[in-house]
C-alpha atoms as a PDB file:
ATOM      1  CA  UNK A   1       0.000   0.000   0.000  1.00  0.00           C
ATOM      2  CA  UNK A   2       1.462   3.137  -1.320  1.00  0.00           C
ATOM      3  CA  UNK A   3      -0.195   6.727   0.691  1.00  0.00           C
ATOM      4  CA  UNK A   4       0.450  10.278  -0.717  1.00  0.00           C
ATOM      5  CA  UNK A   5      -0.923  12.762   1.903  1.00  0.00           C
ATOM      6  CA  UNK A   6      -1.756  16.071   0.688  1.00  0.00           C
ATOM      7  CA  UNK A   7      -3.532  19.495   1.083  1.00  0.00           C
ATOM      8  CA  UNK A   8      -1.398  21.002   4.306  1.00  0.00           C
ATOM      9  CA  UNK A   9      -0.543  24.879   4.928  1.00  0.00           C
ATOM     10  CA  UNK A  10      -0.795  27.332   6.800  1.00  0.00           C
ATOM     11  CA  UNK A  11      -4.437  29.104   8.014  1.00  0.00           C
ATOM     12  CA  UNK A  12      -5.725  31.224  11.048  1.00  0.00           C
ATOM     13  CA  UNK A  13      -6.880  30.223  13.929  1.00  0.00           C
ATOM     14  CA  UNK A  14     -10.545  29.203  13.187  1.00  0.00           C
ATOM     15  CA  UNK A  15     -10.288  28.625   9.366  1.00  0.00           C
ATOM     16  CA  UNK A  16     -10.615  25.362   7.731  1.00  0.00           C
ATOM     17  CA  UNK A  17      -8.484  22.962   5.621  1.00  0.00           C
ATOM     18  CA  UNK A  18      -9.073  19.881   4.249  1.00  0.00           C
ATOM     19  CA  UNK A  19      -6.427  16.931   3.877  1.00  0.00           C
ATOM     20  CA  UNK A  20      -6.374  14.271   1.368  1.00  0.00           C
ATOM     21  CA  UNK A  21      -4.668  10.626   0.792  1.00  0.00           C
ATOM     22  CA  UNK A  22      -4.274   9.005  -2.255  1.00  0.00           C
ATOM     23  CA  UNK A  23      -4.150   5.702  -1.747  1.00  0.00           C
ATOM     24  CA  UNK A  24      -3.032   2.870  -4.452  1.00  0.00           C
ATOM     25  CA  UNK A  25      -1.294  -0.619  -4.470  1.00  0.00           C
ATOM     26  CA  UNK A  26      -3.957  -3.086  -2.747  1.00  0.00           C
ATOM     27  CA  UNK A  27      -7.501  -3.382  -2.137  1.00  0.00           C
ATOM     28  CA  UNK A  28      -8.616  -1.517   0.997  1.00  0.00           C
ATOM     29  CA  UNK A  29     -11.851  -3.216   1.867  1.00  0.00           C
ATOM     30  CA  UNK A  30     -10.568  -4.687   5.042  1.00  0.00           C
ATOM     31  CA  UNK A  31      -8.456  -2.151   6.428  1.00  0.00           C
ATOM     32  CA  UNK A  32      -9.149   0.673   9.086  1.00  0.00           C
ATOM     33  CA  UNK A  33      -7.620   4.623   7.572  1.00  0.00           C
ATOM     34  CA  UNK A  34      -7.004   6.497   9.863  1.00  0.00           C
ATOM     35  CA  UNK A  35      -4.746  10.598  10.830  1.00  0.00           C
ATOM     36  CA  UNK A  36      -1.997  10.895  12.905  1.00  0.00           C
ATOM     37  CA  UNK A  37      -0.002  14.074  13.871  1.00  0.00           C
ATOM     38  CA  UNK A  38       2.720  15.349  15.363  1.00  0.00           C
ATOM     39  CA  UNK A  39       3.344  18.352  16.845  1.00  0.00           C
ATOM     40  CA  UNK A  40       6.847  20.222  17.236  1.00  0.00           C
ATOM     41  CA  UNK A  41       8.127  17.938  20.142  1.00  0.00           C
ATOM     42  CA  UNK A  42       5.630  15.728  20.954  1.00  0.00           C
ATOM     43  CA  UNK A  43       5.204  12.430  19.897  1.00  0.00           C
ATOM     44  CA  UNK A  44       2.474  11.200  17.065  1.00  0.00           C
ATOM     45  CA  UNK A  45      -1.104  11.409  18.305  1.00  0.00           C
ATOM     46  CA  UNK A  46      -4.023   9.556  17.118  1.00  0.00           C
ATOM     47  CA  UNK A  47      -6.487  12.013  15.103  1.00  0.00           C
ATOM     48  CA  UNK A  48      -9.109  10.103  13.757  1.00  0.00           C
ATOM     49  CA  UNK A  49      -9.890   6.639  11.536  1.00  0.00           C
ATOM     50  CA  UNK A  50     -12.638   4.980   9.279  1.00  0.00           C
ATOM     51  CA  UNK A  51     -13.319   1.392   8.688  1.00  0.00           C
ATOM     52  CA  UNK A  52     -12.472   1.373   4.776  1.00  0.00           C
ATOM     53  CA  UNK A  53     -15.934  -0.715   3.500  1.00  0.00           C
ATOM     54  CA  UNK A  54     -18.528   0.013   6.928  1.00  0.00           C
ATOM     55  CA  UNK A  55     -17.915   3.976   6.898  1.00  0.00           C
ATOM     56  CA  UNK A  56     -17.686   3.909  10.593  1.00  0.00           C
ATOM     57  CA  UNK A  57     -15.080   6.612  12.264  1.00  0.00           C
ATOM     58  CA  UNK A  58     -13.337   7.162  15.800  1.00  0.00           C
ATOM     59  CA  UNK A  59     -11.964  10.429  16.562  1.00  0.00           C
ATOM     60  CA  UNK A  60      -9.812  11.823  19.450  1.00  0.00           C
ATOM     61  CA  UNK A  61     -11.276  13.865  22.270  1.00  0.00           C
ATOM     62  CA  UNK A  62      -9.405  17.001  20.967  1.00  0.00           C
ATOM     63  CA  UNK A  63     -10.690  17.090  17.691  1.00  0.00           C
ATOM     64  CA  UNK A  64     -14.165  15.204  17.812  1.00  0.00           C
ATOM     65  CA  UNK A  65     -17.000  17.714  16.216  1.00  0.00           C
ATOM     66  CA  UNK A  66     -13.896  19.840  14.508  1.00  0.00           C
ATOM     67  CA  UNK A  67     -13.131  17.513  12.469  1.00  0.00           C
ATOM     68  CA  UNK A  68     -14.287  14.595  10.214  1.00  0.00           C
ATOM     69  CA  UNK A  69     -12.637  11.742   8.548  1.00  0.00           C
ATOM     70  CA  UNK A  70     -14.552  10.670   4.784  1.00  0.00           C
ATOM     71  CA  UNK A  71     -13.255   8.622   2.328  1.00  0.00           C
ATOM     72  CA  UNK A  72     -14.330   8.224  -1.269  1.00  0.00           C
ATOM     73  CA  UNK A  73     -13.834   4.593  -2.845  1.00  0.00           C
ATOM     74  CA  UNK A  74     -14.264   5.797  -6.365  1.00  0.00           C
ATOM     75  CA  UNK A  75     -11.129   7.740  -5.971  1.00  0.00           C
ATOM     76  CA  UNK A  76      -9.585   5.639  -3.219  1.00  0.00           C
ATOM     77  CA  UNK A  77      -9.015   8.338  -1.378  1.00  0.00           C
ATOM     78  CA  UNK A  78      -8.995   9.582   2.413  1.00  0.00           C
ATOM     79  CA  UNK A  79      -9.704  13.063   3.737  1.00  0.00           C
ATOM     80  CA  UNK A  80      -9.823  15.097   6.777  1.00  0.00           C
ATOM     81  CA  UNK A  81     -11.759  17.842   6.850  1.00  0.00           C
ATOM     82  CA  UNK A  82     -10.655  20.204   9.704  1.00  0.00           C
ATOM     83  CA  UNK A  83     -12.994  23.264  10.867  1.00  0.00           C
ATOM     84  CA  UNK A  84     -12.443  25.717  13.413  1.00  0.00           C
ATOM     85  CA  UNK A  85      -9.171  24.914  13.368  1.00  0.00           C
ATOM     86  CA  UNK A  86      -6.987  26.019  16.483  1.00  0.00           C
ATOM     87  CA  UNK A  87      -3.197  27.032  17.569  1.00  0.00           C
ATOM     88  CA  UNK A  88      -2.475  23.447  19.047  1.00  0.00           C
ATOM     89  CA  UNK A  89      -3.711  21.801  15.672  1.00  0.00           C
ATOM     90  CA  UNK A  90      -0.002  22.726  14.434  1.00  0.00           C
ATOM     91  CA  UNK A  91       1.621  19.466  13.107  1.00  0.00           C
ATOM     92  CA  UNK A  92       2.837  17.617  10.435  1.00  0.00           C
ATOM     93  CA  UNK A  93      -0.322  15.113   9.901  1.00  0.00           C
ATOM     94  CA  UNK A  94       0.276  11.814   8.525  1.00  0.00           C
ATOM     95  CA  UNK A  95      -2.374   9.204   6.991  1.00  0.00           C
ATOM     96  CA  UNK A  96      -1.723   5.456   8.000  1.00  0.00           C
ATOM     97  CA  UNK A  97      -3.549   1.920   6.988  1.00  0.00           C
ATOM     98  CA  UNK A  98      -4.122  -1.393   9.237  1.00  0.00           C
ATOM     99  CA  UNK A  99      -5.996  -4.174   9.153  1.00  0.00           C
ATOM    100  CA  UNK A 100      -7.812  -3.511  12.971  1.00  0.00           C
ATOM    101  CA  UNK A 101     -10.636  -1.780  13.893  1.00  0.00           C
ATOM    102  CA  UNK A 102     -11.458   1.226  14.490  1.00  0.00           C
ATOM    103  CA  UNK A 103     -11.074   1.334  18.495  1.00  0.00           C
ATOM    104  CA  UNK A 104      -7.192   1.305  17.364  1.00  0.00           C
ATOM    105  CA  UNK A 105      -5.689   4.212  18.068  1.00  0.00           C
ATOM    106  CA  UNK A 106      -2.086   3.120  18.559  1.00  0.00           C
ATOM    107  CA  UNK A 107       0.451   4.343  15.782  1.00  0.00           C
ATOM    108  CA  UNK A 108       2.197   0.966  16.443  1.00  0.00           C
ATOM    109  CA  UNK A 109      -0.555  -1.196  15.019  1.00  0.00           C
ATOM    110  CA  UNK A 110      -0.827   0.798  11.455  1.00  0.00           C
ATOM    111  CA  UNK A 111       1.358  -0.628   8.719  1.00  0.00           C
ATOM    112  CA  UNK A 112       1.340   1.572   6.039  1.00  0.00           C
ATOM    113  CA  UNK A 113       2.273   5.444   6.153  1.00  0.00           C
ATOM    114  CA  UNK A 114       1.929   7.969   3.874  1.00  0.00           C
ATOM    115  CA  UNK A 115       5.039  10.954   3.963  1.00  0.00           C
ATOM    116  CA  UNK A 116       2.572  13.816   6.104  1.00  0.00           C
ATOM    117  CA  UNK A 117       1.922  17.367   5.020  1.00  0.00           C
ATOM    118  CA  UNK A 118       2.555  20.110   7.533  1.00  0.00           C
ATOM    119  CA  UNK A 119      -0.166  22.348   8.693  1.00  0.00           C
ATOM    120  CA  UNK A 120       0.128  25.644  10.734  1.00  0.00           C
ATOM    121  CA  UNK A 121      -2.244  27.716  12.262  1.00  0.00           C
ATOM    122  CA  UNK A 122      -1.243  30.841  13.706  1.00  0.00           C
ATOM    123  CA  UNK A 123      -3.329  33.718  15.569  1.00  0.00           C
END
């Protein structure tokens, strides 16, 4: 599984911006999508995920009715869609694959990666 992540930049403080991954090199019917990120000096920090064929989604506490994980098979493609966007949103955010559910929120148990685009948002 090959995953492009794109879309990052930077955006105030309450803006939106919406994330994409392209996704190609094996049939994704079985695996969980999901975002990481990772802020200047932290470590990576589970964002959100969708079960690829059942639509269902798990988000983090920090981001849950901000932002929404979609895919779109036709295109094999994730997104992110990130509203009111605030100053600790900052981080390079990375797209992942595995074959668990949903409930898995551990960067450890994704096997694929994509390269992750940086976003900013300042004041």
């Amino acid at each position: 599984v090959q995953l492009q992540a794109s879309g990052g930049g930077a955006v105030q403080a309450g803006g939106s911006l919406r994330l994409s991954c392209a996704v190609s090199g094996r049939e994704l019917d079985w695996h969980t999508m999901a975002w990481f990120r990772q802020a200047p000096g932290k470590g990576r920090e589970f964002v959100g995920n969708i079960r690829w064929i059942i639509d269902n989604t798990n988000y983090a506490d920090s981001v849950k009715g901000r932002f929404t994980v979609s895919r779109d098979p036709a295109k094999n493609t994730l997104y992110l869609q990130m509203n009111s966007l605030k100053l600790e949103d900052t981080a390079i955010y990375y797209c992942a694959a595995g074959r668990q559910g949903v409930t898995q929120t551990l960067d450890v148990a994704y096997d694929y990666w994509g390269q992750g685009t940086l976003v900013t948002v300042s004041s």
